[in-house]
C-alpha atoms as a PDB file:
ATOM      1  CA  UNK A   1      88.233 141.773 118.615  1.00  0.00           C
ATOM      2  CA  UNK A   2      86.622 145.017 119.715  1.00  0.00           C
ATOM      3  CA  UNK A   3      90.054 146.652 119.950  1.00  0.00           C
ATOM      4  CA  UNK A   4      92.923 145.559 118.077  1.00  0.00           C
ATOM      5  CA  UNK A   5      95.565 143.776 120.068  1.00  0.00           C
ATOM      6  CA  UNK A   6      99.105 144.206 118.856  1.00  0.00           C
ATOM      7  CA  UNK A   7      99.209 140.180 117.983  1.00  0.00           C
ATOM      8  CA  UNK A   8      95.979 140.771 115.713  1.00  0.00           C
ATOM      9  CA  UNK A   9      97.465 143.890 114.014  1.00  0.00           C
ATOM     10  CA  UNK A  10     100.835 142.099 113.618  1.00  0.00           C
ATOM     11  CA  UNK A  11      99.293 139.434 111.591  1.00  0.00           C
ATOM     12  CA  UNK A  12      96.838 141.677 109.639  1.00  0.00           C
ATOM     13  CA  UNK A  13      99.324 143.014 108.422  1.00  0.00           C
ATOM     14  CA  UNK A  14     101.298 140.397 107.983  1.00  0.00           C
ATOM     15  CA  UNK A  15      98.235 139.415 105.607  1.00  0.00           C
ATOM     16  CA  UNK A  16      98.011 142.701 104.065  1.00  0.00           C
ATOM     17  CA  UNK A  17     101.683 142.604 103.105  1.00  0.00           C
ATOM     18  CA  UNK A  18     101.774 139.141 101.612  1.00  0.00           C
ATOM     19  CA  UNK A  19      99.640 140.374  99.112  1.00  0.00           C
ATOM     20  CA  UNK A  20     101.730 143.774  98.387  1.00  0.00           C
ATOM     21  CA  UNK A  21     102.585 142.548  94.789  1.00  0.00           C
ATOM     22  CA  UNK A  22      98.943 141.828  94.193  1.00  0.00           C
ATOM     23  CA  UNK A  23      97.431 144.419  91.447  1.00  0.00           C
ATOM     24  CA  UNK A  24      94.156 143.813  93.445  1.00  0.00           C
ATOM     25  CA  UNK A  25      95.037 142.484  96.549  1.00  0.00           C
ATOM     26  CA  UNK A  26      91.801 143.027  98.303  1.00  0.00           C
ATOM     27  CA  UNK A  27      89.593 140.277  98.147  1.00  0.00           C
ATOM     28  CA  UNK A  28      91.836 137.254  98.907  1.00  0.00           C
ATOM     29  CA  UNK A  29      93.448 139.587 101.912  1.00  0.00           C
ATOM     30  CA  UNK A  30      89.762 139.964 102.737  1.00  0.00           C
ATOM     31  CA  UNK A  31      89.482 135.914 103.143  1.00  0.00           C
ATOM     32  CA  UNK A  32      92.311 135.390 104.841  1.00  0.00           C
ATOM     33  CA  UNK A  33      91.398 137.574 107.510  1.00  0.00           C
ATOM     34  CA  UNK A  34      87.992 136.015 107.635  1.00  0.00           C
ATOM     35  CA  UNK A  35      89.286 132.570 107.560  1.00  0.00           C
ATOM     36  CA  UNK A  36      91.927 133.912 110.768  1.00  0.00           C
ATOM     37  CA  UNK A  37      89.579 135.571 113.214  1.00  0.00           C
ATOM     38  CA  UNK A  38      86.290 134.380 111.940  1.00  0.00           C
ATOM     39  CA  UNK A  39      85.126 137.961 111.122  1.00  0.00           C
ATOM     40  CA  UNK A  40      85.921 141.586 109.530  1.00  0.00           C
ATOM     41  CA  UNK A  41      85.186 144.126 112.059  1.00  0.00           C
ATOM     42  CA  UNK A  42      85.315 148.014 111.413  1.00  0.00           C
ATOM     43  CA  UNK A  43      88.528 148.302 113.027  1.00  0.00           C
ATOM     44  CA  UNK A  44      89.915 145.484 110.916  1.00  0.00           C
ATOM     45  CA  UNK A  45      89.128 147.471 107.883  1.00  0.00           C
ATOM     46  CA  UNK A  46      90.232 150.445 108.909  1.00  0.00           C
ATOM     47  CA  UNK A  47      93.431 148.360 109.739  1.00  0.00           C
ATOM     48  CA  UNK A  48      93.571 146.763 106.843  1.00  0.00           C
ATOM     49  CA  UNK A  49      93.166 150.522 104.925  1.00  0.00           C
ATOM     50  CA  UNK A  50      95.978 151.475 106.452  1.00  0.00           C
ATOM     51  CA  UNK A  51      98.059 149.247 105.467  1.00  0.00           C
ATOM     52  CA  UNK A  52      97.034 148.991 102.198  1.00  0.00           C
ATOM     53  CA  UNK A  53      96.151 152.470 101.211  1.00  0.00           C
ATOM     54  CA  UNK A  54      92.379 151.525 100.016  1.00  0.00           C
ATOM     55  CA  UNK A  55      89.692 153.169 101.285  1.00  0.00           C
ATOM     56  CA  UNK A  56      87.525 152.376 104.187  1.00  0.00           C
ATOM     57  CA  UNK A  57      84.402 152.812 102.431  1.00  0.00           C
ATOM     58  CA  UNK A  58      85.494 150.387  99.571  1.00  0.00           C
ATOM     59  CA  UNK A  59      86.740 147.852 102.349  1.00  0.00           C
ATOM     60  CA  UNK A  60      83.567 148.285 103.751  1.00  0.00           C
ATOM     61  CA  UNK A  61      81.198 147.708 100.725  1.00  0.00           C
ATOM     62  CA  UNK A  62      83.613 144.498  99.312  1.00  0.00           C
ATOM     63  CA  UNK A  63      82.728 142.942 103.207  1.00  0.00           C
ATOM     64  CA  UNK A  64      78.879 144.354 102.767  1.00  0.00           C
ATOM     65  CA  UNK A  65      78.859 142.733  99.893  1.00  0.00           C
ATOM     66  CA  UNK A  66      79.885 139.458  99.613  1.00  0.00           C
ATOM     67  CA  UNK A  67      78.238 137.236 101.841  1.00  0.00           C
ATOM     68  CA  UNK A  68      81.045 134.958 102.848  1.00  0.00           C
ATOM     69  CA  UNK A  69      82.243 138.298 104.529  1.00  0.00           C
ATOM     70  CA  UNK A  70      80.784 139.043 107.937  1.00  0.00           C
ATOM     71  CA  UNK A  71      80.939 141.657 110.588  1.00  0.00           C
ATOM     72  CA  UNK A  72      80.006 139.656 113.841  1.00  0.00           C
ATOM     73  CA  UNK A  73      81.564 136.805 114.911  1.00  0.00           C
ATOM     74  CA  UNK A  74      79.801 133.413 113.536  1.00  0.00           C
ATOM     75  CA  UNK A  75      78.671 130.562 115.431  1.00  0.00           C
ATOM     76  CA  UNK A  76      80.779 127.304 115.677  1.00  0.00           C
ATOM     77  CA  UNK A  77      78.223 125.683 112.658  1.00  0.00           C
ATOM     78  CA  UNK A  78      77.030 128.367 110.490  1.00  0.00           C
ATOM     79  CA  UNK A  79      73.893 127.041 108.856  1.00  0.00           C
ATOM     80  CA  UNK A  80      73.500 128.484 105.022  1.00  0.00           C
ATOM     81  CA  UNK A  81      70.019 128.180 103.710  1.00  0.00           C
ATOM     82  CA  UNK A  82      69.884 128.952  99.883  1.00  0.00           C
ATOM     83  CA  UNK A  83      66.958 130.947  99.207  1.00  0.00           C
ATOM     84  CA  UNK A  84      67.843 130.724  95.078  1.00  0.00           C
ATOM     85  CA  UNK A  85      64.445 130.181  93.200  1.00  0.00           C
ATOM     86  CA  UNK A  86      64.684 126.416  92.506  1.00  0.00           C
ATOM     87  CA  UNK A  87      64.962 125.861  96.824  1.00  0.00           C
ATOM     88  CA  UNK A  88      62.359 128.335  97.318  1.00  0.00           C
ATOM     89  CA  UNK A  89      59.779 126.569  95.169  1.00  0.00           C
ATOM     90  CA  UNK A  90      60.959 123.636  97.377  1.00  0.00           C
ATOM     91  CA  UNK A  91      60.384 125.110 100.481  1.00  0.00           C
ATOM     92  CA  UNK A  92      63.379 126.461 101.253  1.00  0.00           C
ATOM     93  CA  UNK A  93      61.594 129.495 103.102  1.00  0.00           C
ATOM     94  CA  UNK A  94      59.602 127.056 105.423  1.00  0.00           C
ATOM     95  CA  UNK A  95      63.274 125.059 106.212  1.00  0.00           C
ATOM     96  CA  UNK A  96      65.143 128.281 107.043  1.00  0.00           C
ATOM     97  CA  UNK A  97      61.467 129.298 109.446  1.00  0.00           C
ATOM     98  CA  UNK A  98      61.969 125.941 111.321  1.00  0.00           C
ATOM     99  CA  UNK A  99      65.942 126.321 112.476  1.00  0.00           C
ATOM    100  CA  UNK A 100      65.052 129.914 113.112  1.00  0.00           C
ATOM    101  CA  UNK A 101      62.110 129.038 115.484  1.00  0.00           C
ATOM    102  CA  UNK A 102      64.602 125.847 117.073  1.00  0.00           C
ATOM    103  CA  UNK A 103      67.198 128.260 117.619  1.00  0.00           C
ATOM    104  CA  UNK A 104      65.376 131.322 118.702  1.00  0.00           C
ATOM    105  CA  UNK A 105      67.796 133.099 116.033  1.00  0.00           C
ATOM    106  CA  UNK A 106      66.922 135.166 112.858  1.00  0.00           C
ATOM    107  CA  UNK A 107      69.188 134.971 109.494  1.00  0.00           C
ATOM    108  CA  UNK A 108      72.395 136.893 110.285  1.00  0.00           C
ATOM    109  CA  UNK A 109      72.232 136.337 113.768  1.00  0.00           C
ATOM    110  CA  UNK A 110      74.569 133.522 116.151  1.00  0.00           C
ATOM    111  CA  UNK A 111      72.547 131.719 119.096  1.00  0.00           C
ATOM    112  CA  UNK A 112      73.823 133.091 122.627  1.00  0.00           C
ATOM    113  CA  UNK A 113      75.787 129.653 123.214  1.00  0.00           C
ATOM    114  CA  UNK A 114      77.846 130.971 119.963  1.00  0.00           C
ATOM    115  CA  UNK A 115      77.219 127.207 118.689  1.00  0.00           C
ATOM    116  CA  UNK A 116      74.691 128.248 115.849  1.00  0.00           C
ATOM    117  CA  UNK A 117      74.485 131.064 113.044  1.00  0.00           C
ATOM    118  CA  UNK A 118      71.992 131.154 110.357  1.00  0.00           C
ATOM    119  CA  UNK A 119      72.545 132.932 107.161  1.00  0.00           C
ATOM    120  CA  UNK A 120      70.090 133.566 104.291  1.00  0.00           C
ATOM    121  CA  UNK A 121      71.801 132.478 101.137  1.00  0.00           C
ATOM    122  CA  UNK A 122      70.485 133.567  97.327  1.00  0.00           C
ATOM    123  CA  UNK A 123      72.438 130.457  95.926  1.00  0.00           C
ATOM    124  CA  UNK A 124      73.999 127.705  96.788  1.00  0.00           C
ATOM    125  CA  UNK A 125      74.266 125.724  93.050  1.00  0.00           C
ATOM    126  CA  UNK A 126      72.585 123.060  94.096  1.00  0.00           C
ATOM    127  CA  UNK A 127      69.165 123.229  92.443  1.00  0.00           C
ATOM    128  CA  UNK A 128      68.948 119.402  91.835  1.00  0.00           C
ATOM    129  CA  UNK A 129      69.307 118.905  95.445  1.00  0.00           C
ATOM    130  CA  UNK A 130      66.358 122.078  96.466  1.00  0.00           C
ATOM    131  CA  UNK A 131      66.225 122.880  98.972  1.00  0.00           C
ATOM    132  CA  UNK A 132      69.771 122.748 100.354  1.00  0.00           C
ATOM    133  CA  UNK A 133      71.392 123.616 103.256  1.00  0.00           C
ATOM    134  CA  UNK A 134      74.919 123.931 103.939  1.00  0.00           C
ATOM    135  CA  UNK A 135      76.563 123.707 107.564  1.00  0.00           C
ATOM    136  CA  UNK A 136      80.106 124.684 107.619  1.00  0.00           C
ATOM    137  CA  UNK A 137      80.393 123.507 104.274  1.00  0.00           C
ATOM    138  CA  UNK A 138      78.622 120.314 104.327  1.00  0.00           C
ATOM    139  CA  UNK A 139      75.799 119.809 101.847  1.00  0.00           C
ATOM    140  CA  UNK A 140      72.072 118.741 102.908  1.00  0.00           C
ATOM    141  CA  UNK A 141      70.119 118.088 100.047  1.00  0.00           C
ATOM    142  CA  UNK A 142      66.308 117.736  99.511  1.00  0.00           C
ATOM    143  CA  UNK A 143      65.749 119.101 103.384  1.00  0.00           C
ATOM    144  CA  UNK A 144      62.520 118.781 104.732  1.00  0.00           C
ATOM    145  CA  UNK A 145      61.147 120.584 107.571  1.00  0.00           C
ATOM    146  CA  UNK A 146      60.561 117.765 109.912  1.00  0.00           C
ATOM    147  CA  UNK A 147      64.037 117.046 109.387  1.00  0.00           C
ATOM    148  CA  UNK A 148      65.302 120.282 110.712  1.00  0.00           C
ATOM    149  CA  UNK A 149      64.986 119.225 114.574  1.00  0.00           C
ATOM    150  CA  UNK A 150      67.696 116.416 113.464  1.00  0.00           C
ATOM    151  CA  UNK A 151      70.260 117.924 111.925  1.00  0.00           C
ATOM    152  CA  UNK A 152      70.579 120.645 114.905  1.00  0.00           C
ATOM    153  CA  UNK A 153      70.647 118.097 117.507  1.00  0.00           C
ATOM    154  CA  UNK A 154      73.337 116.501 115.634  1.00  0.00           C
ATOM    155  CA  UNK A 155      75.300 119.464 116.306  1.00  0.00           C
ATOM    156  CA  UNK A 156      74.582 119.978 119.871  1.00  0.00           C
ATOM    157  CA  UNK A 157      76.056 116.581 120.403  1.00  0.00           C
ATOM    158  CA  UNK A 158      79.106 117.304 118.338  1.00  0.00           C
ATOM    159  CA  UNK A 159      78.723 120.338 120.963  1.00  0.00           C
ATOM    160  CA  UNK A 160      82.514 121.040 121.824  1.00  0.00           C
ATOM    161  CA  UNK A 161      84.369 118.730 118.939  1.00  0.00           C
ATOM    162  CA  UNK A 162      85.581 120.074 116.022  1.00  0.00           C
END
């Protein structure tokens, strides 16, 4: 989305003005972009600022923020690895080592296939089941790091499905 074709700034907008009657409209127009295109870009804020009237900067530091938010595009399975205290005292650091090592990515980052992300997460709310992992939404409790190799080739046979 590195420039903003008139179909994308149709429907941000489109976005943006579904939420005109909203007192603070920014977070849930925030979402819905991310849940459209799969990421918030610079010039989708600065789109989104003007048609909305709020800052850059403050678009900017919600999408900073917030860590469902993100600037690059994601891989197909975005792998969350809580990091929270109860999952690090389970090993969560050593779990999140191993899929970065298999995938030759770093937290943040999307393998060059665009089939992988990983992303560091401070809590998932699932300290019973430490240390969790999340993959597009799906919960993996109690992971172990011998496990790891599993899970990801799991994935790369879903491969292509959805």
């Amino acid at each position: 989305m590195a420039h903003l074709n008139d179909a994308a700034a149709a429907r941000i907008k489109e976005i943006c003005d579904s939420y005109a009657h909203e007192k603070t409209p920014l977070i849930m127009i925030l979402s819905d972009i991310q849940n459209e295109f799969g990421y918030i870009p610079v010039d989708v804020q600065e789109a989104v600022s003007d048609y909305t009237g709020i800052s850059v900067p403050e678009i900017h530091g919600v999408v900073t923020f917030y860590s469902l938010f993100s600037q690059e595009p994601k891989g197909k399975y975005v792998i969350g690895c809580c990091l929270g205290t109860a999952c690090y005292v389970k090993g969560a650091q050593k779990v999140i080592d191993q899929f970065c090592e298999i995938l030759g990515i770093q937290p943040g980052e999307t393998t060059e296939d665009g089939l992988f992300s990983i992303d560091a997460l401070r809590c998932l709310g699932a300290c019973a089941a430490a240390p969790a992992v999340t993959i597009n939404g799906k919960i993996y409790s109690r992971v172990k790091v011998n496990e790891v190799a599993g899970i990801i080739a799991e994935y790369r046979q879903k491969g292509g499905e959805a």
